[in-house]
N, C-alpha and C. Protein backbone atom coordinates (compact mmCIF):
# COMPACT_ATOMS: atom_id res chain seq x y z
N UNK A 1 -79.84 183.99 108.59
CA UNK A 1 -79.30 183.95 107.22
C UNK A 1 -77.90 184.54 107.22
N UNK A 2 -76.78 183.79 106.42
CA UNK A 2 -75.31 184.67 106.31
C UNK A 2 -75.17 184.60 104.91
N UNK A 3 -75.07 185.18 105.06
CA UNK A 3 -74.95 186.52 103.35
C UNK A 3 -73.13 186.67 103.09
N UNK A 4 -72.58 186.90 102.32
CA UNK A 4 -71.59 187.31 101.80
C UNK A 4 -71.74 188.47 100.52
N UNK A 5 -70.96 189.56 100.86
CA UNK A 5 -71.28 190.60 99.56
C UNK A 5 -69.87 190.78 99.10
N UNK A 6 -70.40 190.80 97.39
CA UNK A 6 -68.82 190.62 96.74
C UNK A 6 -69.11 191.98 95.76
N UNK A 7 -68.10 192.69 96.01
CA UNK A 7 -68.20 194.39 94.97
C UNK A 7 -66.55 194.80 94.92
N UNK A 8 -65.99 195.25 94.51
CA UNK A 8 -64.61 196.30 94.35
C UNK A 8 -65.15 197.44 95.05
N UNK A 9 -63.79 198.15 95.29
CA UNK A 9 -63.72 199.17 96.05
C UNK A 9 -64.52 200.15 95.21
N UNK A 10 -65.40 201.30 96.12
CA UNK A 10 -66.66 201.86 95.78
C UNK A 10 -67.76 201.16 95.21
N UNK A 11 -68.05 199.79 95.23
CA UNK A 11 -69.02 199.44 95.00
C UNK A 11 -70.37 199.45 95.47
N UNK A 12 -70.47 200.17 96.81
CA UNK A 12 -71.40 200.60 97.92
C UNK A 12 -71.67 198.86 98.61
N UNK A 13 -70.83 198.34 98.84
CA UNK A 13 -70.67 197.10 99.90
C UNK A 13 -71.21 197.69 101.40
N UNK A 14 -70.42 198.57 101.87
CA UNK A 14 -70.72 199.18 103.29
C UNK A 14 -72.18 199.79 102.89
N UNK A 15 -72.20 200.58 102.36
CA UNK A 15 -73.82 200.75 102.58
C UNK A 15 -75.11 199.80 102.09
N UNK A 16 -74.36 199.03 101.67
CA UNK A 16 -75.99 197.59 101.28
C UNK A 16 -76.09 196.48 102.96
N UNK A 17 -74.65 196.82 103.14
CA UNK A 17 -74.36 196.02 103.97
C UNK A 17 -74.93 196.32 105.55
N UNK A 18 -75.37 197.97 105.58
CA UNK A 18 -75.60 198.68 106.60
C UNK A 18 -76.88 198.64 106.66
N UNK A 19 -77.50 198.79 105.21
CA UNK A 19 -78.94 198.65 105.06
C UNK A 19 -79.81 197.28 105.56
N UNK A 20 -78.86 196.09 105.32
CA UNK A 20 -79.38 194.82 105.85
C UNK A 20 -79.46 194.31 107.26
N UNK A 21 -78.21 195.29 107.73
CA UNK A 21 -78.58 195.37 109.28
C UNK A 21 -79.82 196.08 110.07
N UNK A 22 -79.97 196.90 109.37
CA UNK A 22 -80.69 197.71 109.84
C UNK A 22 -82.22 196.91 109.60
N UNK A 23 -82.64 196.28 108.35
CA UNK A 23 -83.67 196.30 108.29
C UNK A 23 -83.64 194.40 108.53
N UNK A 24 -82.96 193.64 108.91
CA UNK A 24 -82.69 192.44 108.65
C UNK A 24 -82.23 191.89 110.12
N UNK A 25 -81.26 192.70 111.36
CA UNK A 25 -80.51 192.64 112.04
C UNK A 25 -79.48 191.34 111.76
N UNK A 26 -79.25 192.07 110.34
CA UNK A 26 -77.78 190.97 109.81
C UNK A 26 -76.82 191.83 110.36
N UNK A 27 -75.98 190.99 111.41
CA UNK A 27 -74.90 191.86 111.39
C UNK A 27 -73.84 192.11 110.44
N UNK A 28 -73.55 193.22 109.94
CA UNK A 28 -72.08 193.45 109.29
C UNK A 28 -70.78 192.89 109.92
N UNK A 29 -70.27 191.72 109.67
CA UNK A 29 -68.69 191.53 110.09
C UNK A 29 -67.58 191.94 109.22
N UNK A 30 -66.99 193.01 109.16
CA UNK A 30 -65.78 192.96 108.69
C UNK A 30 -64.43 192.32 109.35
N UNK A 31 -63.85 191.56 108.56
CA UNK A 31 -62.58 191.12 109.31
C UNK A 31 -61.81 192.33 109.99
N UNK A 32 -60.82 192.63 109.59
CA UNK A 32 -60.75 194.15 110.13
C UNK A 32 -61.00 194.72 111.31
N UNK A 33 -62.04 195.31 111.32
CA UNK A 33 -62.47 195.39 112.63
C UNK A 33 -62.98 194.23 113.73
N UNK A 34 -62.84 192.74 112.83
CA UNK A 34 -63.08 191.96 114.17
C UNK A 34 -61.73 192.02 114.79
N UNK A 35 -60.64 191.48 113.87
CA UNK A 35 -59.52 190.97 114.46
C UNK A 35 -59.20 192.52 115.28
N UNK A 36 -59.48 193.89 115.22
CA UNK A 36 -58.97 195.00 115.82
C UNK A 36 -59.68 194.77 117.31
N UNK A 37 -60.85 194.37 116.92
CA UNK A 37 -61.61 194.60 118.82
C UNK A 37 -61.34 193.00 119.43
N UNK A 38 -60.72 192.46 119.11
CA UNK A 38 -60.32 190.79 119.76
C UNK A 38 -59.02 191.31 120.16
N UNK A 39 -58.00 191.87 119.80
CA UNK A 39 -56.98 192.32 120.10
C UNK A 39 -57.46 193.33 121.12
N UNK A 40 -57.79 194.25 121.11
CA UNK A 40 -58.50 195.33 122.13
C UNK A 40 -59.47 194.61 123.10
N UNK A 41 -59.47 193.47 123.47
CA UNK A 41 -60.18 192.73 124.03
C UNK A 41 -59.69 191.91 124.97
N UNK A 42 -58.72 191.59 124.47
CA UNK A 42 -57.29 190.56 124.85
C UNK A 42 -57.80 189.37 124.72
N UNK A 43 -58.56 188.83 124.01
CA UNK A 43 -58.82 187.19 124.21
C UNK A 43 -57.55 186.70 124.16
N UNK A 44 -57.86 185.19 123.98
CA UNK A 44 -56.73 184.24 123.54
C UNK A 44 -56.28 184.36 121.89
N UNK A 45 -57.49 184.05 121.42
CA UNK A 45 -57.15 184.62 120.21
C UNK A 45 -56.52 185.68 119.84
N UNK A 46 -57.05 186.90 120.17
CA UNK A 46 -56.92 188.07 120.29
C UNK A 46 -55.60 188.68 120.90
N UNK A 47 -54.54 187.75 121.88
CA UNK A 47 -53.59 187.84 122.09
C UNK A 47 -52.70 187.03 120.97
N UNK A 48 -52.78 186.35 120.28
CA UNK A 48 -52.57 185.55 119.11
C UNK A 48 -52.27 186.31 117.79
N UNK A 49 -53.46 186.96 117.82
CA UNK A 49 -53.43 187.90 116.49
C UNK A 49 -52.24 189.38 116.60
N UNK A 50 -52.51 189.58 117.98
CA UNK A 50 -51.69 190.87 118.09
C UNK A 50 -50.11 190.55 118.13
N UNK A 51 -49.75 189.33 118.37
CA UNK A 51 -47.98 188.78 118.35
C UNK A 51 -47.66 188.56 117.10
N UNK A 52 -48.98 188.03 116.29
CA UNK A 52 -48.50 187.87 114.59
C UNK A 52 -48.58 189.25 114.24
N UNK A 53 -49.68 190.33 114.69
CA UNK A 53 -49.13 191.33 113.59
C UNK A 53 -47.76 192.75 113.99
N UNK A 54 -47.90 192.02 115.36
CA UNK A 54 -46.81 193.14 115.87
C UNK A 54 -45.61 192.73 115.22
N UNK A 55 -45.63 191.04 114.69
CA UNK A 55 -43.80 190.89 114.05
C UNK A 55 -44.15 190.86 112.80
N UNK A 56 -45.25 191.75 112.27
CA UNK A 56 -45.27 192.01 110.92
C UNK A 56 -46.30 190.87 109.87
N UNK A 57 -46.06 189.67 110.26
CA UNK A 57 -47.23 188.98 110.03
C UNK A 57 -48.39 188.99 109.13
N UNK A 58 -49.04 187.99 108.24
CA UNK A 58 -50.43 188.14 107.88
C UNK A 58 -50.82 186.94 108.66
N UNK A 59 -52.26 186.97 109.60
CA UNK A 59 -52.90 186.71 110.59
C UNK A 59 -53.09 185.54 109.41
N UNK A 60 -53.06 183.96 110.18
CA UNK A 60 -53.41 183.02 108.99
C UNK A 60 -54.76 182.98 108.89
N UNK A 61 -55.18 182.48 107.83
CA UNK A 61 -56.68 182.18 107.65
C UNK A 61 -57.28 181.44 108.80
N UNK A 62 -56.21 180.49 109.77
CA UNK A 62 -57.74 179.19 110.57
C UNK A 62 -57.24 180.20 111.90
N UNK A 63 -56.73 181.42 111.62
CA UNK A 63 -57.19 182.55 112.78
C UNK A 63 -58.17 183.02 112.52
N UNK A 64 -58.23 183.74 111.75
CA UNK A 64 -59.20 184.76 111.19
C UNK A 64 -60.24 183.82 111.56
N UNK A 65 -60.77 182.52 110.96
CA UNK A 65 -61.64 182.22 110.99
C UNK A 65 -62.74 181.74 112.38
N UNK A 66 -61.39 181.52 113.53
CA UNK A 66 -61.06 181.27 114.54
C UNK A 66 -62.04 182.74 115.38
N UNK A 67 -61.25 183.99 114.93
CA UNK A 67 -62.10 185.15 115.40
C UNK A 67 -63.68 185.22 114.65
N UNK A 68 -63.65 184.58 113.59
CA UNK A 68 -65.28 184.91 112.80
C UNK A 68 -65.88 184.12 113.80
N UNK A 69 -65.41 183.01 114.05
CA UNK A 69 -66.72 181.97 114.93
C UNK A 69 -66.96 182.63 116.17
N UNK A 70 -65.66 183.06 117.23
CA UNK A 70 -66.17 183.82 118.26
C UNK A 70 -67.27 184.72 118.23
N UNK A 71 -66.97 185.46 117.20
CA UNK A 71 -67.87 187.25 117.01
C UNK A 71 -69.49 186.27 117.07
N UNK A 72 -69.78 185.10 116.03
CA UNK A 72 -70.67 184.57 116.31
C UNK A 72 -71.16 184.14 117.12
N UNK A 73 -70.94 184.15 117.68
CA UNK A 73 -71.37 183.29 118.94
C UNK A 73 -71.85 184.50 120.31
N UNK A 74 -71.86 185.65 119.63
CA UNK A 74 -72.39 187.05 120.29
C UNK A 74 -73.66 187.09 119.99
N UNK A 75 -75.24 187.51 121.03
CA UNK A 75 -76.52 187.28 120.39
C UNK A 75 -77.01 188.25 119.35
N UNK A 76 -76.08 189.53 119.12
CA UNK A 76 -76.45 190.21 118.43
C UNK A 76 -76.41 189.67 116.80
N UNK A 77 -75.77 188.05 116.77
CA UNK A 77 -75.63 187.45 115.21
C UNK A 77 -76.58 186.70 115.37
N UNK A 78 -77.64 186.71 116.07
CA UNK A 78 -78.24 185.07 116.57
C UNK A 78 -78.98 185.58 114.61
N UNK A 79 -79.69 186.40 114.36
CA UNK A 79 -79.92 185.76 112.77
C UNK A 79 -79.65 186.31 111.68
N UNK A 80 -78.20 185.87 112.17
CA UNK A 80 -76.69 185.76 110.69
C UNK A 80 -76.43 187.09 110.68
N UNK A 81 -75.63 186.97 109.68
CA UNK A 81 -74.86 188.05 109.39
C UNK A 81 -73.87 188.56 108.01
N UNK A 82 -73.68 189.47 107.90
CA UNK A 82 -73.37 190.08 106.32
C UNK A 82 -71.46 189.81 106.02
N UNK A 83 -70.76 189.07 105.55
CA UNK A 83 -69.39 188.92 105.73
C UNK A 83 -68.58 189.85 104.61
N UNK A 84 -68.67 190.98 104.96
CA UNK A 84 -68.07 192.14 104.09
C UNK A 84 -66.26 192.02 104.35
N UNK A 85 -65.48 191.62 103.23
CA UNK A 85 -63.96 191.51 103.13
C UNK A 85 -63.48 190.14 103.61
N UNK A 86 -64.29 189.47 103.59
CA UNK A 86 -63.96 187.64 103.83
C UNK A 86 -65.08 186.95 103.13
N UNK A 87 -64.85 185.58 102.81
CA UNK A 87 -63.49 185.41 102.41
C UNK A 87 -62.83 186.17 101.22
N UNK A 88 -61.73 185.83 101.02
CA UNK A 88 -60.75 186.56 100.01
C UNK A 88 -59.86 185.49 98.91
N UNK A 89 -60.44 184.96 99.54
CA UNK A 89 -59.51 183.12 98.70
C UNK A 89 -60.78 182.02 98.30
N UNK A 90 -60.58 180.81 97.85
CA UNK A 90 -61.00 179.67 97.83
C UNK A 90 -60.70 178.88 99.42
N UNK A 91 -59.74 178.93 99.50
CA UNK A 91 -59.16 178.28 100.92
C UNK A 91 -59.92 179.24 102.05
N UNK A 92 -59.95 180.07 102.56
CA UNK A 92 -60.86 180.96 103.27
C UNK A 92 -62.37 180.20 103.21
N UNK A 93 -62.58 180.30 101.68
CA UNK A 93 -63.88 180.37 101.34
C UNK A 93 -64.84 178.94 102.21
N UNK A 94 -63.59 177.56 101.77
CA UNK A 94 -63.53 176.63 102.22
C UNK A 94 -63.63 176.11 103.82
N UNK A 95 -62.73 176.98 104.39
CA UNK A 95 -62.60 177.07 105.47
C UNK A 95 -63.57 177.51 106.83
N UNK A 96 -64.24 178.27 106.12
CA UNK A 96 -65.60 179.35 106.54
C UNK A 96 -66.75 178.42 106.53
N UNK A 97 -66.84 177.86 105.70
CA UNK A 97 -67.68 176.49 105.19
C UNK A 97 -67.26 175.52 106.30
N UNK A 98 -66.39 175.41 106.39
CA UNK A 98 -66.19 174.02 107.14
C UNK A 98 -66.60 174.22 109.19
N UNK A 99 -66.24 175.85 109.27
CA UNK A 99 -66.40 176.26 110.60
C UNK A 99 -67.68 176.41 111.14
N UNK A 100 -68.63 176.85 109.48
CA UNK A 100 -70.43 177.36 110.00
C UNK A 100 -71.21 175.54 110.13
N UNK A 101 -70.03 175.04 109.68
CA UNK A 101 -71.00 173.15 109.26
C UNK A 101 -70.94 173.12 110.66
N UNK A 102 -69.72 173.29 111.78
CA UNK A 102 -69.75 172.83 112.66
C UNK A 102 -71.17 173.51 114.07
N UNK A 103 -70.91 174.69 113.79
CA UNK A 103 -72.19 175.35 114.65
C UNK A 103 -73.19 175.27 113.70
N UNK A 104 -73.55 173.73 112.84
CA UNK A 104 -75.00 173.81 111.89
C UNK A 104 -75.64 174.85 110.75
N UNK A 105 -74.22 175.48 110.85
CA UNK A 105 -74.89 177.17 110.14
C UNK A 105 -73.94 176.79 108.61
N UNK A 106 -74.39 177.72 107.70
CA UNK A 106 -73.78 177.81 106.14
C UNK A 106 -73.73 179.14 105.86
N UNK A 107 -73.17 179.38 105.04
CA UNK A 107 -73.46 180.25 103.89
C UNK A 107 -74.74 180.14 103.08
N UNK A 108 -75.98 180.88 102.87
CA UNK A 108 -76.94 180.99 102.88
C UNK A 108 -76.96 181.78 101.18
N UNK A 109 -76.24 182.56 101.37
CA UNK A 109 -76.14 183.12 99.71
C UNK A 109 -75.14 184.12 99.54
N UNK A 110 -74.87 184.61 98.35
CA UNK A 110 -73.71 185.43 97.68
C UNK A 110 -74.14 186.55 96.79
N UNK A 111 -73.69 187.97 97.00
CA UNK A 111 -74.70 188.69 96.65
C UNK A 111 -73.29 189.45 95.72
N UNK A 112 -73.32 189.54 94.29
CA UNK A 112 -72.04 190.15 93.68
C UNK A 112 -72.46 191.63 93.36
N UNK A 113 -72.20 192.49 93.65
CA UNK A 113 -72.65 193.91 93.41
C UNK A 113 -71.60 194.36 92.04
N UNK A 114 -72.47 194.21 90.97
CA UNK A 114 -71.81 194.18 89.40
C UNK A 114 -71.30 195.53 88.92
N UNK A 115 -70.28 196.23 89.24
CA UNK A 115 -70.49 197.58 88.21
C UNK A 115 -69.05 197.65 87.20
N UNK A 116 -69.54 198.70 86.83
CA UNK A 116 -68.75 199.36 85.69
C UNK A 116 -67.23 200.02 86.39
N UNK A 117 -65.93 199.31 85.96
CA UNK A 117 -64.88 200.05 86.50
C UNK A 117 -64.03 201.15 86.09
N UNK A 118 -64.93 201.53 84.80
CA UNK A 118 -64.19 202.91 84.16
C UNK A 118 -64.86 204.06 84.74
N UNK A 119 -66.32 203.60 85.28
CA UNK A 119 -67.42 204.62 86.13
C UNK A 119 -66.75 204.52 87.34
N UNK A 120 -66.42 203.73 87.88
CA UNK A 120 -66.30 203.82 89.40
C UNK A 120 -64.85 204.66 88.95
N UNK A 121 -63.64 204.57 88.57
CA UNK A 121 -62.73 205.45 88.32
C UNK A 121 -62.96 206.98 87.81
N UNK A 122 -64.37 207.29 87.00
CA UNK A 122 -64.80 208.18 86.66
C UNK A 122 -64.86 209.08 88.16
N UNK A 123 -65.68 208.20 88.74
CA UNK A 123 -66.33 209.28 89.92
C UNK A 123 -64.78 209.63 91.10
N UNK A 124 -63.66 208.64 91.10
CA UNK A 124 -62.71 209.74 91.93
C UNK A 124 -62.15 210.35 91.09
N UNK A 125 -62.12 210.76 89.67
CA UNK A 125 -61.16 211.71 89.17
C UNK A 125 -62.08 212.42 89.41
N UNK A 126 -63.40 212.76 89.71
CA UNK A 126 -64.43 213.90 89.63
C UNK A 126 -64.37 214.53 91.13
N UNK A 127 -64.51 213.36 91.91
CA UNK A 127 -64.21 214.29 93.62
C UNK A 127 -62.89 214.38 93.79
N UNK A 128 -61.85 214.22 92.99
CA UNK A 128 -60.46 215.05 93.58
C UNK A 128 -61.05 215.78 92.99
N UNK A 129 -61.80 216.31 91.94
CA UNK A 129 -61.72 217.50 91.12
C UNK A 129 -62.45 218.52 92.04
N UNK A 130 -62.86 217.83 92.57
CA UNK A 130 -64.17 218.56 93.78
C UNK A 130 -63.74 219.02 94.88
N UNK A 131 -62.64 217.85 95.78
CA UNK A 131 -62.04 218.31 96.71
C UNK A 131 -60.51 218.21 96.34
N UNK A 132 -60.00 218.89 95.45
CA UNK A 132 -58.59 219.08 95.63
C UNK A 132 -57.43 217.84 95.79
N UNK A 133 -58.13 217.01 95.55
CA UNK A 133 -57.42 215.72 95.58
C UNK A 133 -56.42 215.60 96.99
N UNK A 134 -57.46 215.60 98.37
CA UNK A 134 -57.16 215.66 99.64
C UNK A 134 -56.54 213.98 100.06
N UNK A 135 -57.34 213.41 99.84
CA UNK A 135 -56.58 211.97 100.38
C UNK A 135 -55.49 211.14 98.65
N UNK A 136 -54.63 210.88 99.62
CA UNK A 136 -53.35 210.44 98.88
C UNK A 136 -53.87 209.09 98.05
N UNK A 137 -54.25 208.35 98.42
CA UNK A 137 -54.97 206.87 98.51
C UNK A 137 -56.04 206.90 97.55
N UNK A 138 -56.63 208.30 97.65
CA UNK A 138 -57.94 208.21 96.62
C UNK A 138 -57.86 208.66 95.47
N UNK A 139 -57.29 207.91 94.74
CA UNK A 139 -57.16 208.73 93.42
C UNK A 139 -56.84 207.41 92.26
N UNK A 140 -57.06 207.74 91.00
CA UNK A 140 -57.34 206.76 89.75
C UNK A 140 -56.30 205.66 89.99
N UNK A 141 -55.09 205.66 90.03
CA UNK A 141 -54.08 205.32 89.84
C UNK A 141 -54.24 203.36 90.73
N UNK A 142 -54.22 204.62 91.94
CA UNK A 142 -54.53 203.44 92.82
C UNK A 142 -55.79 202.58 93.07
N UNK A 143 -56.82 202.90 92.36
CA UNK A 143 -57.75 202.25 92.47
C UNK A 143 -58.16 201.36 91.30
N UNK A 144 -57.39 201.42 90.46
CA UNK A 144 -57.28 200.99 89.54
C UNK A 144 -56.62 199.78 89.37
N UNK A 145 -55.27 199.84 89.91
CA UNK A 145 -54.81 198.88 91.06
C UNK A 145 -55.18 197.62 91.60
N UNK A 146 -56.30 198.43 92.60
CA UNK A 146 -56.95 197.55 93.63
C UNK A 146 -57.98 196.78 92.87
N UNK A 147 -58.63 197.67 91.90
CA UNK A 147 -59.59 196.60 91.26
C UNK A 147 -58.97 195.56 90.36
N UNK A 148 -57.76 195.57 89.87
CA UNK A 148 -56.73 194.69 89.36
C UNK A 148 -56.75 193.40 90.13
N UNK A 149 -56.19 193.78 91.68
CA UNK A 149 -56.45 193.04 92.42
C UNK A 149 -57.71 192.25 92.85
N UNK A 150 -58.77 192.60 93.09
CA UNK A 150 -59.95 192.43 93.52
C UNK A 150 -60.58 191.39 92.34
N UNK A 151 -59.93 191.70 90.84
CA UNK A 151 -60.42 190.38 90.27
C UNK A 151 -60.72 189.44 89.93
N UNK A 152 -58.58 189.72 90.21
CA UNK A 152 -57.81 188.59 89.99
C UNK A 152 -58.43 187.72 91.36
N UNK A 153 -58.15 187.73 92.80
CA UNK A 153 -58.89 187.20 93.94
C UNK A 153 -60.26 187.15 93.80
N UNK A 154 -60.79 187.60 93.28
CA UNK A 154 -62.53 187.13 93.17
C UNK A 154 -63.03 186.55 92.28
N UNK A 155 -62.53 186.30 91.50
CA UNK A 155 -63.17 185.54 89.87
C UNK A 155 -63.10 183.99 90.47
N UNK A 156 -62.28 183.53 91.01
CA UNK A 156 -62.53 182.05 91.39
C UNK A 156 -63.24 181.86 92.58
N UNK A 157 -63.32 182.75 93.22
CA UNK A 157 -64.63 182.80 94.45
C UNK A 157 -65.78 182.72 93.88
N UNK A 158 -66.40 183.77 93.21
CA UNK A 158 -67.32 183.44 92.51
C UNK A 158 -67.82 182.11 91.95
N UNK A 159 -66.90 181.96 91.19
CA UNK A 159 -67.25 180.63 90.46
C UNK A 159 -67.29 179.17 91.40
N UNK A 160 -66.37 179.47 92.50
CA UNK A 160 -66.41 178.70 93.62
C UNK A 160 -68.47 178.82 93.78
N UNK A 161 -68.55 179.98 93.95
CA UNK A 161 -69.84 179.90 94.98
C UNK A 161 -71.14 179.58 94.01
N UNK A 162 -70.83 179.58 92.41
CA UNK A 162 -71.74 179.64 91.12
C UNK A 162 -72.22 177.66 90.90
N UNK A 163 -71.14 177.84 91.46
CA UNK A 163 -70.74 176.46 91.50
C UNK A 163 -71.63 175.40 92.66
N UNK A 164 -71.80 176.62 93.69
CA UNK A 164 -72.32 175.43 94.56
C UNK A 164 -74.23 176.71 94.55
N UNK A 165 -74.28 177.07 93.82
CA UNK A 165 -75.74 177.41 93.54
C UNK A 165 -75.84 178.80 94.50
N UNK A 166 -74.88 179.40 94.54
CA UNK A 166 -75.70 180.17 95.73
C UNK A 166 -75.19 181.78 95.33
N UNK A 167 -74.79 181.89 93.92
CA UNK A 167 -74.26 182.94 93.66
C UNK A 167 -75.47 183.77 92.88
N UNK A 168 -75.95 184.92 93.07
CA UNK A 168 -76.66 185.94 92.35
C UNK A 168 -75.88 187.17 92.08
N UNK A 169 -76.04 188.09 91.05
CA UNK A 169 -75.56 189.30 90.57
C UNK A 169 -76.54 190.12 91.00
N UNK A 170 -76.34 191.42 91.06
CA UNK A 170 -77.29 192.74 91.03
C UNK A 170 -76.67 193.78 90.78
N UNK A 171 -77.36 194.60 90.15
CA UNK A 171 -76.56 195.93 89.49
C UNK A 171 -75.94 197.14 90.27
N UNK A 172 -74.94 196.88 90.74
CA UNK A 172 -74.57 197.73 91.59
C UNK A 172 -73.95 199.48 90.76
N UNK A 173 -74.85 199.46 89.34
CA UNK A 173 -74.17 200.71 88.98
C UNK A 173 -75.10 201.36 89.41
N UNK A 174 -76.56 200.94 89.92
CA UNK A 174 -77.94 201.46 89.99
C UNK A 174 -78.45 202.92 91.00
N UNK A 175 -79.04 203.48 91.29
CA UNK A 175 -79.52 204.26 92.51
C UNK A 175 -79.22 203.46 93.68
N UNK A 176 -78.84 203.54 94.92
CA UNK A 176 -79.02 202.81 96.35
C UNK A 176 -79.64 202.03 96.41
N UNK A 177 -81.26 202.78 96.74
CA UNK A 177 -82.22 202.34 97.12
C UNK A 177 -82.49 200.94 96.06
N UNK A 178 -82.07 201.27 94.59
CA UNK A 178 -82.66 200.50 93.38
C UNK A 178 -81.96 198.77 93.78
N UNK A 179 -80.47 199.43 93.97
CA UNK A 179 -79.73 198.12 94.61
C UNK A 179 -80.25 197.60 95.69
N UNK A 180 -80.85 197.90 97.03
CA UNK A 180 -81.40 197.42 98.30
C UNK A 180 -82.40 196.67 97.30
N UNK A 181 -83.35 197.20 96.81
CA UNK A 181 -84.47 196.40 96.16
C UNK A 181 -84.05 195.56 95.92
N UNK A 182 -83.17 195.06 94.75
CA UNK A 182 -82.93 193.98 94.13
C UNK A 182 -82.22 192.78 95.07
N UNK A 183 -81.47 193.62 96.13
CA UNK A 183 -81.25 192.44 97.07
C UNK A 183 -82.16 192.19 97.84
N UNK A 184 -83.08 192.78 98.39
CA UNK A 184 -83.89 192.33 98.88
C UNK A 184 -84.82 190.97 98.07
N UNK A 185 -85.10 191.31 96.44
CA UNK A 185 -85.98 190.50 96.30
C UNK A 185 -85.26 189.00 96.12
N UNK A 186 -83.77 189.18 95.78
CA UNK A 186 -82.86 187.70 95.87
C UNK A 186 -82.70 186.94 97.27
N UNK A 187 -82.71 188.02 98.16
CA UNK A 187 -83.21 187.38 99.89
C UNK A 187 -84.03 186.55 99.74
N UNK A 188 -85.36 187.77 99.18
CA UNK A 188 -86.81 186.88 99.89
C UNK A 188 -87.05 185.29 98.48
N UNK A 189 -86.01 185.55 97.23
CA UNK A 189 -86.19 183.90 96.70
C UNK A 189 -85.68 182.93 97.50
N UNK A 190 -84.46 183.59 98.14
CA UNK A 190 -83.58 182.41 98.99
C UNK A 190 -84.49 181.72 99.82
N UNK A 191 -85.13 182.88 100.45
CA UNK A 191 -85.83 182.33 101.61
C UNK A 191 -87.30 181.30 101.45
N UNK A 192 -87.65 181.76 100.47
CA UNK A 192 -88.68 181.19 100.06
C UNK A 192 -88.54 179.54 99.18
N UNK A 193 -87.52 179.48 98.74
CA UNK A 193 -86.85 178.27 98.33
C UNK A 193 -86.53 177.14 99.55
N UNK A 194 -85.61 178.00 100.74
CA UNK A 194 -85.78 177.25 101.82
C UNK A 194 -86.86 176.75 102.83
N UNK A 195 -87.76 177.45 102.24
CA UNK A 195 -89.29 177.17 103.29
C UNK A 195 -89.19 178.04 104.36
N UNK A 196 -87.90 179.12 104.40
CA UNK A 196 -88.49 179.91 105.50
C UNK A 196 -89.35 180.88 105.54
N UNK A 197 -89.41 182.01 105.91
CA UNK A 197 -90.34 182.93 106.27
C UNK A 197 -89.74 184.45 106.02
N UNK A 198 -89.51 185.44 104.83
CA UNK A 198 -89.14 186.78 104.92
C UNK A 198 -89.25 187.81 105.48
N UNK A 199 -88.81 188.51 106.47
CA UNK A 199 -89.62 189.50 107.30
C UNK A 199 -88.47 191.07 106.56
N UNK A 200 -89.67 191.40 106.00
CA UNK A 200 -89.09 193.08 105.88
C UNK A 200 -89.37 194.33 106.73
């Protein structure tokens, strides 16, 4: 199964995302760290990526996507995997689609982790208040920002993916655990819709 999880910054993405590995052996791919260990790797690709970003560069999308299919093709994805920070576009989105058709594989479902962005801003004015407002980066201003950003780029993804049936919400203002539940039980409809088999 490949999963995609869509949340703003602090939405607990990394930890739903950690949880499904663990209990799912979905792997977590972040772009990010793929394109960092393909470069630390030296592929072809990977020598590719490091000439675009050494002259400053954004790595094009039919790279990136180029490194997603490799990482796949490792047995630790043999069943799927969680695509945390890709895609980021329609064209990505598209593109990703067009790469899993070719190794027979899809996008399987879309998991939007829904919250509140005056709460999620609530809670870093409360831990600078806690820790002294130690990291530069973490604080209202800028995250406020980013979720600016994160909308504007995700509102037509969504609807991209609403569009082709495979989009669910879950309350990501919830307890952890409350959120794992609820994705779990949108898994086991997927799966059960497809005729496969859920293993928890």
């Amino acid at each position: 199964m490949n999963l995609i999880l869509f949340g703003p910054p602090g939405a607990g993405k990394g930890t739903q995302a950690k949880i499904l590995q663990d209990e799912h052996a979905l792997v977590q791919l972040s772009t990010g760290d793929m394109l960092r260990a393909a470069v630390a790797a030296g592929t072809e690709l990977g020598k590719k990526c490091k000439a675009i970003m050494d002259s400053g560069d954004l790595v094009p999308d039919e790279v990136v996507v180029g490194i997603i299919a490799e990482r796949l093709e490792k047995p630790d994805c043999a069943q799927g995997a969680v695509f945390d920070g890709f895609p980021r576009t329609v064209g990505q989105a598209q593109a990703l689609d067009t790469m899993l058709a070719s190794k027979g594989k899809k996008i399987d479902g879309v998991v939007e982790l829904k919250v509140n962005d005056e709460i999620l801003v609530g809670r870093i004015v409360q831990r600078n208040q806690e820790t002294g407002g130690t990291r530069a980066d973490d604080n209202p201003e800028t995250l406020r920002k980013r979720l600016v950003v994160y909308h504007q780029n995700t509102a037509p993804l969504l609807d991209f993916y609403a569009k082709a049936g495979k989009l669910k919400s879950v309350d990501g203002m919830a307890p952890i655990p409350q959120v794992s539940q609820e994705i779990q039980t949108v898994l086991k409809g997927w799966t059960e819709a497809g005729g496969g088999r859920f293993v928890r």
